[in-house]
C-alpha atoms as a PDB file:
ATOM      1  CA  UNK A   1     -55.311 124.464  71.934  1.00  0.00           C
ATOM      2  CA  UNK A   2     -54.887 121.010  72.951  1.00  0.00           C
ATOM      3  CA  UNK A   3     -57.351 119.973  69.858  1.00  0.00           C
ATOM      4  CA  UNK A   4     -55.633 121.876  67.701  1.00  0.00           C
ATOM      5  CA  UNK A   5     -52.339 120.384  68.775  1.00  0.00           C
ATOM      6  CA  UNK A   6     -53.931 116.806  68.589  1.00  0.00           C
ATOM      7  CA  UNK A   7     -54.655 117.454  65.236  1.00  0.00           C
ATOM      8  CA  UNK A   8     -51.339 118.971  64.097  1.00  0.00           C
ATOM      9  CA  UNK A   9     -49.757 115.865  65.621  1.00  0.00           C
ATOM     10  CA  UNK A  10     -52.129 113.556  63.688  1.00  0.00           C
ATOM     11  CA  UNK A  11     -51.706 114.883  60.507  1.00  0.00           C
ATOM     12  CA  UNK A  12     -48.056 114.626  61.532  1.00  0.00           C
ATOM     13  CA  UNK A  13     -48.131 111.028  62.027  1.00  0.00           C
ATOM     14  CA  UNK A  14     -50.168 110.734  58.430  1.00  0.00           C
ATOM     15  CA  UNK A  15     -47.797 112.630  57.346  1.00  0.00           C
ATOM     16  CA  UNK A  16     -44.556 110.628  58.665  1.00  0.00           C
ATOM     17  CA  UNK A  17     -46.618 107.455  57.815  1.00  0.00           C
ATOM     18  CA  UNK A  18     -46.917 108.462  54.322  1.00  0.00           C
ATOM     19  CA  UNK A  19     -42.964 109.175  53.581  1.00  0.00           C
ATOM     20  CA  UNK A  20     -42.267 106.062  55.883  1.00  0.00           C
ATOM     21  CA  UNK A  21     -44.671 103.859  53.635  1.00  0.00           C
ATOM     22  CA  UNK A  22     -43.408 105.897  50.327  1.00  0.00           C
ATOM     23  CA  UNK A  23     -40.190 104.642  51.813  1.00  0.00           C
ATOM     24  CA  UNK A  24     -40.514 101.653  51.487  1.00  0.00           C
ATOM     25  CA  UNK A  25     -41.959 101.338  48.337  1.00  0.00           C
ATOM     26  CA  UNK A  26     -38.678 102.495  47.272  1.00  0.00           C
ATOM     27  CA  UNK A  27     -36.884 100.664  48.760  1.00  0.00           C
ATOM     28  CA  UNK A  28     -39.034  97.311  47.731  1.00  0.00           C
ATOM     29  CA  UNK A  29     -38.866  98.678  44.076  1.00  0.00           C
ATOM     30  CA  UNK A  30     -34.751  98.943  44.382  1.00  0.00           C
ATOM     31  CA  UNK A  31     -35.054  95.215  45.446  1.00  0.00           C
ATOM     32  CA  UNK A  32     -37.513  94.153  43.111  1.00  0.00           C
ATOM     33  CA  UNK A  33     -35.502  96.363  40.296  1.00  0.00           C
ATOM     34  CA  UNK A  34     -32.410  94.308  41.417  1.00  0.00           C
ATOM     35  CA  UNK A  35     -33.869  91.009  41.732  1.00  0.00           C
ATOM     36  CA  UNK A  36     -35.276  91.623  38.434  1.00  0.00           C
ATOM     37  CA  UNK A  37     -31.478  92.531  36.837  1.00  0.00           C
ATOM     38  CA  UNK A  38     -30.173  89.825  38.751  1.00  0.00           C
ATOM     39  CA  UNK A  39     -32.773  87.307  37.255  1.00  0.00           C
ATOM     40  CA  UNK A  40     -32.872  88.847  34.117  1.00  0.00           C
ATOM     41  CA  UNK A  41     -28.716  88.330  33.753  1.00  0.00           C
ATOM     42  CA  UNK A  42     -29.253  85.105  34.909  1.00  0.00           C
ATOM     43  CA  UNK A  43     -31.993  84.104  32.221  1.00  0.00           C
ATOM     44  CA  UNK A  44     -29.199  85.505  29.197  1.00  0.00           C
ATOM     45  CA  UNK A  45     -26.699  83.499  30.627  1.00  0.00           C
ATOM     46  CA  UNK A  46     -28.971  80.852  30.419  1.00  0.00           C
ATOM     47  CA  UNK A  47     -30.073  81.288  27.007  1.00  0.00           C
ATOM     48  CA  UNK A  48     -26.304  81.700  25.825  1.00  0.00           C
ATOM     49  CA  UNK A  49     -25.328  78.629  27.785  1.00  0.00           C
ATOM     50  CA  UNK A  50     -28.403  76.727  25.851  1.00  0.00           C
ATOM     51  CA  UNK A  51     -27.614  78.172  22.277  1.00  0.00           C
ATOM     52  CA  UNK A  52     -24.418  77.456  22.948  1.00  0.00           C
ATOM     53  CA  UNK A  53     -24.947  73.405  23.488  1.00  0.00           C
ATOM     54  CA  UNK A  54     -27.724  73.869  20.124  1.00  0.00           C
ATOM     55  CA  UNK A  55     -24.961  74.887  18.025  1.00  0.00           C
ATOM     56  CA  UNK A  56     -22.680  71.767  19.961  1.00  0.00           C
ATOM     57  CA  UNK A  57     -26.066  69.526  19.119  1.00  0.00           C
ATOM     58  CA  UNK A  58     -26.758  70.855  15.637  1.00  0.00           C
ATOM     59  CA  UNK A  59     -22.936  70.218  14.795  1.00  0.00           C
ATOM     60  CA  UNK A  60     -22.684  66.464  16.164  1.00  0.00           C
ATOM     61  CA  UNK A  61     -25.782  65.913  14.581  1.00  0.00           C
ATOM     62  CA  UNK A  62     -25.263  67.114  11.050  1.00  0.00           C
ATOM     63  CA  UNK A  63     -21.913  65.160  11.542  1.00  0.00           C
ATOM     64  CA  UNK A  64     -23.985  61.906  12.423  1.00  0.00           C
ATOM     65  CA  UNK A  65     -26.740  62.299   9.559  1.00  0.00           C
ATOM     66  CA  UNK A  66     -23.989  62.846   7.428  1.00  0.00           C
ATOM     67  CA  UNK A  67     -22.213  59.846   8.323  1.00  0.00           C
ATOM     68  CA  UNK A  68     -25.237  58.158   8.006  1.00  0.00           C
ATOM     69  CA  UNK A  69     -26.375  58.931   4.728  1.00  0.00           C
ATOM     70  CA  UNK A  70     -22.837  58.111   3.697  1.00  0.00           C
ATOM     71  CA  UNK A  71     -22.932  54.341   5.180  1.00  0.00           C
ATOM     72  CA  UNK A  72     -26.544  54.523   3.491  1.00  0.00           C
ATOM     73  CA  UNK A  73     -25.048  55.375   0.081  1.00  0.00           C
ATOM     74  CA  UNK A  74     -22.311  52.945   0.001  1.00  0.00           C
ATOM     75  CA  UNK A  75     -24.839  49.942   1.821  1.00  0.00           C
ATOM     76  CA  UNK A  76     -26.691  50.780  -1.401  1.00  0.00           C
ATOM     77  CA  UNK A  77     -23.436  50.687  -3.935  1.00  0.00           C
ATOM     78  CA  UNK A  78     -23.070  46.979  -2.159  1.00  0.00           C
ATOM     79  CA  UNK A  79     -26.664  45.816  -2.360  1.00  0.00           C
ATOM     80  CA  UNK A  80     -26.330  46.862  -6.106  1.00  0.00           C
ATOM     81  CA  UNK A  81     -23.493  45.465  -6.839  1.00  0.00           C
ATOM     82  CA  UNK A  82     -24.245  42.017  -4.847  1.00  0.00           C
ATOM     83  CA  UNK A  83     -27.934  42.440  -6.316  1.00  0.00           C
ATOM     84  CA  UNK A  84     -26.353  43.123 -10.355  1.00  0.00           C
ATOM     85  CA  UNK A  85     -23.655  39.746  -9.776  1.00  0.00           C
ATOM     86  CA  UNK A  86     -26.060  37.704  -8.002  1.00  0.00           C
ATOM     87  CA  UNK A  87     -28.401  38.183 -10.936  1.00  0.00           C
ATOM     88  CA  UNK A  88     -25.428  37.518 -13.479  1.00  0.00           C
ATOM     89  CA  UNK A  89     -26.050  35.410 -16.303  1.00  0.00           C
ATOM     90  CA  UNK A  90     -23.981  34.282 -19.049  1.00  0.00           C
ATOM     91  CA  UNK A  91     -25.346  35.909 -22.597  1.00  0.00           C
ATOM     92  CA  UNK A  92     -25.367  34.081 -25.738  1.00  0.00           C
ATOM     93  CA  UNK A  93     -24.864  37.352 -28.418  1.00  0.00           C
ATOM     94  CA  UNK A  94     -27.147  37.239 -31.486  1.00  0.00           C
ATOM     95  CA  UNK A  95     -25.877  38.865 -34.221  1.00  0.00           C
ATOM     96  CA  UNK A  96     -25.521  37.791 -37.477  1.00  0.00           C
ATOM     97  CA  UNK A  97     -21.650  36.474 -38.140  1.00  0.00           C
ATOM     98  CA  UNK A  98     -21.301  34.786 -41.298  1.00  0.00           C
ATOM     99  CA  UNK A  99     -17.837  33.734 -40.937  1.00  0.00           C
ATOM    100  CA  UNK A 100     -18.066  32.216 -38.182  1.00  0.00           C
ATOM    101  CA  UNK A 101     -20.434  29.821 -39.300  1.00  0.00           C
ATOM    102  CA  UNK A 102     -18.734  29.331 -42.604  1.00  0.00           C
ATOM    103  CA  UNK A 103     -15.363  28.174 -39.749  1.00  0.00           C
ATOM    104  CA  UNK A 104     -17.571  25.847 -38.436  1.00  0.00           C
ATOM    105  CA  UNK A 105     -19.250  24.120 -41.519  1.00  0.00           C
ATOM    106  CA  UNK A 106     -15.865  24.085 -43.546  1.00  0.00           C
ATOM    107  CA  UNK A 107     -14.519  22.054 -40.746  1.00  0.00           C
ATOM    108  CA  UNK A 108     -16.196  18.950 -42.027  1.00  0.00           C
ATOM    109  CA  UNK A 109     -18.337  19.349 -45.322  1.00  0.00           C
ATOM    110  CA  UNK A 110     -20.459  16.675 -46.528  1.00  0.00           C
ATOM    111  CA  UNK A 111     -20.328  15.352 -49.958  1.00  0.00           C
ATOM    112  CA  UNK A 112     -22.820  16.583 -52.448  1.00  0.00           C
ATOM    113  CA  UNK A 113     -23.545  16.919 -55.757  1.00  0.00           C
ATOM    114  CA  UNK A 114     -20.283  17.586 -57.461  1.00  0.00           C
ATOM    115  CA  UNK A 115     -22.698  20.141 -60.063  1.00  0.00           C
ATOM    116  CA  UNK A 116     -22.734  22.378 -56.842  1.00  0.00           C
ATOM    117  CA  UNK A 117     -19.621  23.542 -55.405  1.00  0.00           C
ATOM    118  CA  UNK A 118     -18.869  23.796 -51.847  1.00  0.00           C
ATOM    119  CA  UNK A 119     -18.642  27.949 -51.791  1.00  0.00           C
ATOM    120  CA  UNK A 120     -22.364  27.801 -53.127  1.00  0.00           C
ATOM    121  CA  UNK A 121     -23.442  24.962 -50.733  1.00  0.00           C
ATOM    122  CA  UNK A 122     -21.715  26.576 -47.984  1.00  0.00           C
ATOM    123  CA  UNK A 123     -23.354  29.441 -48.309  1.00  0.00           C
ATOM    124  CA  UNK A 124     -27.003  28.038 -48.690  1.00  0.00           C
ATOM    125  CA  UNK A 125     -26.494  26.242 -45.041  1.00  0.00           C
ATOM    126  CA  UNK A 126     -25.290  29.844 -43.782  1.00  0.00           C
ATOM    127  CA  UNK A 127     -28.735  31.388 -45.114  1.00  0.00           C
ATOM    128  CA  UNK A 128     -30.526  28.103 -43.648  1.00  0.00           C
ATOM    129  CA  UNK A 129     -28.624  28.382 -39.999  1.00  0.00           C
ATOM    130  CA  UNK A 130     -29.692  32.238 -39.888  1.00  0.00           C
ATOM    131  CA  UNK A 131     -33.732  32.071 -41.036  1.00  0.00           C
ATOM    132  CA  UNK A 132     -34.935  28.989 -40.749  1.00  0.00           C
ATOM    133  CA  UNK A 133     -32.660  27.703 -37.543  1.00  0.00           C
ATOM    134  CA  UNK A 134     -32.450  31.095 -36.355  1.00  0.00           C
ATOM    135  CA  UNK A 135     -28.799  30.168 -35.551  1.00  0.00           C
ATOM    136  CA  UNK A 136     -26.718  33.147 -36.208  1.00  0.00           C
ATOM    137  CA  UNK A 137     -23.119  32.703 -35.174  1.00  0.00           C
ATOM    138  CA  UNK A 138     -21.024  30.600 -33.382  1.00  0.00           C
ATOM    139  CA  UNK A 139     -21.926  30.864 -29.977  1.00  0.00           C
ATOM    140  CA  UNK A 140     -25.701  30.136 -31.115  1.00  0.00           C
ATOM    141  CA  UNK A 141     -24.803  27.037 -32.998  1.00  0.00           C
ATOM    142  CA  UNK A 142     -22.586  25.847 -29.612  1.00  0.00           C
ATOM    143  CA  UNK A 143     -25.380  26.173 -27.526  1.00  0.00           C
ATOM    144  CA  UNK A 144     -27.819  23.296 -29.883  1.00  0.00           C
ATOM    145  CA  UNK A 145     -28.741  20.727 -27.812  1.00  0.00           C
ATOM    146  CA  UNK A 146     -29.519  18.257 -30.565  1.00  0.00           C
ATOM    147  CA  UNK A 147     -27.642  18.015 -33.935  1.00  0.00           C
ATOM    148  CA  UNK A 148     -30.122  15.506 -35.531  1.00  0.00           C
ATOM    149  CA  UNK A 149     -32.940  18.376 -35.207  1.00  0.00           C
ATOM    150  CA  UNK A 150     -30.567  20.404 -37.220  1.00  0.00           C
ATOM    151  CA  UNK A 151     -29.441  17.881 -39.579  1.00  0.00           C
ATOM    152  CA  UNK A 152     -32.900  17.228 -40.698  1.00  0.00           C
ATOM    153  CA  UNK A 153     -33.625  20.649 -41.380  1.00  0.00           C
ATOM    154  CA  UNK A 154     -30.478  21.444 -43.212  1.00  0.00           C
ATOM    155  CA  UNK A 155     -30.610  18.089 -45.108  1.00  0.00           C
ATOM    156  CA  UNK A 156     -27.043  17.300 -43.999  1.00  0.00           C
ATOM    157  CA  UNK A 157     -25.867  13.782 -42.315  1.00  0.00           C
ATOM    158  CA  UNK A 158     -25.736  14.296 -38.718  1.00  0.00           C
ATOM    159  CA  UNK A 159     -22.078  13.328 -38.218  1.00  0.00           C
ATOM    160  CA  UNK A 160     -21.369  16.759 -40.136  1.00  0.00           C
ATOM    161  CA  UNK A 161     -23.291  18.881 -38.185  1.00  0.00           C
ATOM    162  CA  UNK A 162     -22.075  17.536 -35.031  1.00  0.00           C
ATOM    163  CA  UNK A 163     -18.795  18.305 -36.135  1.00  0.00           C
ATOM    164  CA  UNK A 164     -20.079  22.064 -36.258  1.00  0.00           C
ATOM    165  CA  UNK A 165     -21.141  21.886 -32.939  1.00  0.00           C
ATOM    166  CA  UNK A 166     -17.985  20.721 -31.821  1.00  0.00           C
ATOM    167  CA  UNK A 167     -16.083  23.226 -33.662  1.00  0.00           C
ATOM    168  CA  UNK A 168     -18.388  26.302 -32.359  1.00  0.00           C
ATOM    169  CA  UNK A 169     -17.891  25.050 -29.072  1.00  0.00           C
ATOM    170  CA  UNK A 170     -14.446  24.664 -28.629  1.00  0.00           C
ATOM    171  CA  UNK A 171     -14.100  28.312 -30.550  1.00  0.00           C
ATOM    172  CA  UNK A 172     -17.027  29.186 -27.761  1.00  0.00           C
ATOM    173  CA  UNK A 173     -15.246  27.952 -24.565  1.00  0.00           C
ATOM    174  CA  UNK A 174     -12.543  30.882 -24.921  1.00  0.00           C
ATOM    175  CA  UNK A 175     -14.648  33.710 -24.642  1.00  0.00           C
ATOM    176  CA  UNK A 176     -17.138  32.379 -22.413  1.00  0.00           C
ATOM    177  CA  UNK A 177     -13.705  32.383 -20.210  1.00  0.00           C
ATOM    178  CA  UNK A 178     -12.889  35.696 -20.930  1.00  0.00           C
ATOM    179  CA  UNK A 179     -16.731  37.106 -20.079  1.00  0.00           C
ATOM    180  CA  UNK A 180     -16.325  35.036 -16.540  1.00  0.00           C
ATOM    181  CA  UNK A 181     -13.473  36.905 -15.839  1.00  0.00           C
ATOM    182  CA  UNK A 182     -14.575  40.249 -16.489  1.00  0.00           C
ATOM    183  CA  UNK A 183     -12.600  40.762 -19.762  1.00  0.00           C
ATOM    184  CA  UNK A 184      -9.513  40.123 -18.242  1.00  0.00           C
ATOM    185  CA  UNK A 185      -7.307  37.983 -20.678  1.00  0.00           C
ATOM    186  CA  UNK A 186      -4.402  37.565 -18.464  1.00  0.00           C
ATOM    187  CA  UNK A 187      -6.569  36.319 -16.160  1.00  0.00           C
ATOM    188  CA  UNK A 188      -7.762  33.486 -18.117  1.00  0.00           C
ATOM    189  CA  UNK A 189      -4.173  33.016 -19.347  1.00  0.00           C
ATOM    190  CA  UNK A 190      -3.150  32.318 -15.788  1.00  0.00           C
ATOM    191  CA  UNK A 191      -6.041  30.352 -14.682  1.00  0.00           C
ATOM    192  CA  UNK A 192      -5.110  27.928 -17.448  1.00  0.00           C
ATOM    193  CA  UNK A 193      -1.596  27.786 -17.512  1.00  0.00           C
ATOM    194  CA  UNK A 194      -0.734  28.310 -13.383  1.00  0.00           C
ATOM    195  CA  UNK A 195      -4.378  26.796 -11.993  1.00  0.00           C
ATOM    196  CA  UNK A 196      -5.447  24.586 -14.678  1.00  0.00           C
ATOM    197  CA  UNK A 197      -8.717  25.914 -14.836  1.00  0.00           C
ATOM    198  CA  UNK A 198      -9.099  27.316 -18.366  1.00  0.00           C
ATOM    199  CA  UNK A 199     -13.018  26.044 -18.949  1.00  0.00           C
ATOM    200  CA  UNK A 200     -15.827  27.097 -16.559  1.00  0.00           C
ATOM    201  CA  UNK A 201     -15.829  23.686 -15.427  1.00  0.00           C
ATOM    202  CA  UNK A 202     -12.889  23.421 -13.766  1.00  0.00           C
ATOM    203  CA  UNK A 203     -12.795  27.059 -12.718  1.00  0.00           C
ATOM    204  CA  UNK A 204     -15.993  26.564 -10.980  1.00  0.00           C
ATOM    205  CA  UNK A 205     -14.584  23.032  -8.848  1.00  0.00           C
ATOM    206  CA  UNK A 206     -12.931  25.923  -7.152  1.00  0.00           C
ATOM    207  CA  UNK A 207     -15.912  27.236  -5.601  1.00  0.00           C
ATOM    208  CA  UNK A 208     -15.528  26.324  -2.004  1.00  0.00           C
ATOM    209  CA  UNK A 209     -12.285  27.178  -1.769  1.00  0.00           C
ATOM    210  CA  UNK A 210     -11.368  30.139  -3.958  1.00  0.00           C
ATOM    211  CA  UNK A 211      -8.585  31.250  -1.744  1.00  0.00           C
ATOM    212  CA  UNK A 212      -6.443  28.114  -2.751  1.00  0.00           C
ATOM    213  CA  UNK A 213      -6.877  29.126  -6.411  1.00  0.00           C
ATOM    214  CA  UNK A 214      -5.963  32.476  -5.169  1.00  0.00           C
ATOM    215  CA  UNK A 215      -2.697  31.063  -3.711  1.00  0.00           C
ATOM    216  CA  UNK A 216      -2.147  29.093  -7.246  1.00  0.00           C
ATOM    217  CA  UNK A 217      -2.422  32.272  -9.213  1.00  0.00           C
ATOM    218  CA  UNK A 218       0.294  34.166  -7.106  1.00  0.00           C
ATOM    219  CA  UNK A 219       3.220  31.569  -7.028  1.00  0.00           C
ATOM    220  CA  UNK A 220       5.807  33.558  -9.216  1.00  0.00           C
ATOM    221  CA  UNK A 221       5.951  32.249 -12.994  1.00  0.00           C
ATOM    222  CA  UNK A 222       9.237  29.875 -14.258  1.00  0.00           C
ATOM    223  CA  UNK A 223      10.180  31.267 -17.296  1.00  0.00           C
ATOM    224  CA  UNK A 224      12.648  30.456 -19.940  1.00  0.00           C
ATOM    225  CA  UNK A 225      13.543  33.753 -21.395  1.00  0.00           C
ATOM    226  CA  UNK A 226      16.882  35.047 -19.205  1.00  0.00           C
ATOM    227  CA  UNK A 227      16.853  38.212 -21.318  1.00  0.00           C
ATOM    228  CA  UNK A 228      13.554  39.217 -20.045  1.00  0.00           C
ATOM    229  CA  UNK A 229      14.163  42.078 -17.732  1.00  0.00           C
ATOM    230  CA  UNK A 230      11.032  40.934 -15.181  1.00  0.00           C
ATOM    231  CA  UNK A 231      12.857  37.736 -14.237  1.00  0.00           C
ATOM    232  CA  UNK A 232      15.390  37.155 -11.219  1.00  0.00           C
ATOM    233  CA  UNK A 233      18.218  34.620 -11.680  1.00  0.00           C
ATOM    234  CA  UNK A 234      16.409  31.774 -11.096  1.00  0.00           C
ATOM    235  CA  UNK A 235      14.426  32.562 -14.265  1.00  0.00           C
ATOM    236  CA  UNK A 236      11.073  33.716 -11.972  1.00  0.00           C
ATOM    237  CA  UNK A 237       8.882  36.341 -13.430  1.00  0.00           C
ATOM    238  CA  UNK A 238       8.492  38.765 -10.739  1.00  0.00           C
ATOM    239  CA  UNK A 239       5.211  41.001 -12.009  1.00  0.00           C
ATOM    240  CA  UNK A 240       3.060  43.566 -10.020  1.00  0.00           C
ATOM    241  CA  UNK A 241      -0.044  41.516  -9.013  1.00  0.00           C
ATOM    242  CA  UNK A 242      -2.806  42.525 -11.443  1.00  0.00           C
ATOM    243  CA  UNK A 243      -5.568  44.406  -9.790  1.00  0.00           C
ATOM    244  CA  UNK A 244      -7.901  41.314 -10.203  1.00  0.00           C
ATOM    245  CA  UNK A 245      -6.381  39.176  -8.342  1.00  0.00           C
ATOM    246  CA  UNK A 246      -7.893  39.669  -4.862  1.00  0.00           C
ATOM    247  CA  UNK A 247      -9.948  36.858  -3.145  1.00  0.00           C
ATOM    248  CA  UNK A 248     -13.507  38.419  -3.947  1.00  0.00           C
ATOM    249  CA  UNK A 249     -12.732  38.734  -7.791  1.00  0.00           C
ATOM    250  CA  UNK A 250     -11.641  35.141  -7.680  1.00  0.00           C
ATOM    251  CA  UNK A 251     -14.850  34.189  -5.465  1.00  0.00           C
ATOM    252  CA  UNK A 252     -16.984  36.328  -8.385  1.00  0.00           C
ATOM    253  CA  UNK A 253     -15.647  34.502 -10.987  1.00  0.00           C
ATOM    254  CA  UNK A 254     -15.731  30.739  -9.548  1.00  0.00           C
ATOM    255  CA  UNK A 255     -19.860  31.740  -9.003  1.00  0.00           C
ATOM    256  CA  UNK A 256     -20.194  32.624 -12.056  1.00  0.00           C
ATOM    257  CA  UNK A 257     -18.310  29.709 -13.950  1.00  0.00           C
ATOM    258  CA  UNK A 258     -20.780  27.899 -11.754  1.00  0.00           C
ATOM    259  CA  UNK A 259     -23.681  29.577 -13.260  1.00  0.00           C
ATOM    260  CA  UNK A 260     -22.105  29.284 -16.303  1.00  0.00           C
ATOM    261  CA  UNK A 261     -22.355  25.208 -16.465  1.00  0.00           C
ATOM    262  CA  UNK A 262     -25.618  25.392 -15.001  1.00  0.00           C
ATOM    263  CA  UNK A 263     -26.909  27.263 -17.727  1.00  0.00           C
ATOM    264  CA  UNK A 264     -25.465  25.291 -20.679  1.00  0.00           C
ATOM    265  CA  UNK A 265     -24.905  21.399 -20.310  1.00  0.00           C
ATOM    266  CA  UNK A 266     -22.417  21.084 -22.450  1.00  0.00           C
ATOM    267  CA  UNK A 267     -19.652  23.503 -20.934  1.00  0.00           C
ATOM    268  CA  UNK A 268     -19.524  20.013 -18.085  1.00  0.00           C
ATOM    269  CA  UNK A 269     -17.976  18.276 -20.924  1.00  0.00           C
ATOM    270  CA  UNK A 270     -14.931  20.091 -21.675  1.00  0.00           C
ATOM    271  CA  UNK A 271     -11.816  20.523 -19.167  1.00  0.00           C
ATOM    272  CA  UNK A 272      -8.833  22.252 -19.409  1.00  0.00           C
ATOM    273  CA  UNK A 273      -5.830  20.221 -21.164  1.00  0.00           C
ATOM    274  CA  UNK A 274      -3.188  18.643 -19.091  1.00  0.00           C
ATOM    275  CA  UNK A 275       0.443  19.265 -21.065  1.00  0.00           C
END
């Protein structure tokens, strides 16, 4: 009896043991189930915290390569444009302009056999300028340095020639003026009448200080026309400022008049008129 009651009690306690341990397990596995949801909600909100600040960081930084690929783009446009005006030179054109030439030789024609008449003689120098001088219009013949080379192979006294010269260059001067400025006509108009600075020489004494030329070219215009609608009563032509006249236009131009007399010697010789 009392071994069989030992037993019954021992596989009792095995028995109580097991459900106590299986207990437990359960009750570790609700834990560990719990800890698992509670880390597991706690990694998501981690992740959506962290996508959230990559979408923040993607933003800010597509804003920033953007802006810097803008600043990029327009360093570039300045480089260029400093780069393409810092390399400026003043062209001398090369085609073929007859009349012109025939302007300039008429001015002062040498005397020559009266058998030939000037039209014919004229136009045998022309032919000579172009092939053999390879001197093709104006602008050409203003930039020879030396009119007895030419004379001698023309077969014309040098006096004559260098009255050619003269003439191409004082028909050159204007629109070496108006390539300085960009085209702008009015521009050159003022710069001669308001600044006296109608020739590259005097345009480019302005170098240093471009923003007094600046000032020049903005002091209203006297005029004597009353019936001229763009004029106050004291006879001042009041216009819109012309979109070139801004101090790094000016500054351009004074360079490049600058350039302009380095290039060719003789644009030092001529200055604008004083009236």
């Amino acid at each position: 009896f009392l071994r069989r009651r030992a037993q019954q009690l021992s596989e009792k306690a095995l028995e109580n043991r097991r459900q106590a341990e299986e207990k437990q397990r359960l009750q570790n596995g609700k834990k560990s189930e719990a800890l698992d949801l509670d880390q597991g909600s706690q990694a998501i909100s981690a992740v959506e915290h962290a996508m959230e600040h990559l979408q923040e960081y993607q933003a800010e930084d597509r804003k920033a390569k953007t802006a810097q690929a803008a600043l990029a783009r327009l360093r570039r446009q300045q480089q260029a444009n400093n780069d393409e005006d810092d390399a400026w030179t003043l062209t001398t054109p090369s085609e073929p302009d007859r009349d012109e030439l025939r302007e300039c030789i008429k001015t002062s024609i040498p005397v020559t056999d009266k058998r030939t008449t000037s039209s014919t003689i004229i136009t045998k120098w022309i032919t000579q300028l172009m092939k053999e001088c390879h001197v093709h219009n104006w602008r050409e013949l203003a930039n020879v340095p030396d009119a007895a080379v030419l004379a001698n192979k023309l077969g014309v006294p040098g006096e004559n020639v260098q009255a050619w010269i003269d003439h191409a260059q004082d028909e050159s001067l204007g629109e070496i003026m108006v390539e300085v400025c960009d085209g702008e006509v009015d521009a050159v108009e003022r710069l001669t009448v308001q600044a006296r600075s109608g020739t590259p020489k005097d345009l480019a004494a302005w170098i240093s200080i471009p923003d007094l030329l600046l000032e020049e070219l903005r002091k209203p215009i006297q005029v004597n026309n009353s019936e001229d609608s763009s004029t106050n009563a004291g006879g001042i032509k009041q216009d819109e400022p012309p979109v070139w006249m801004d101090i790094d236009t000016i500054s351009k131009w004074c360079n490049r008049a600058h350039s302009a007399i380095q290039q060719h010697e003789w644009l030092n010789w001529y200055a604008t008129p004083v009236e």
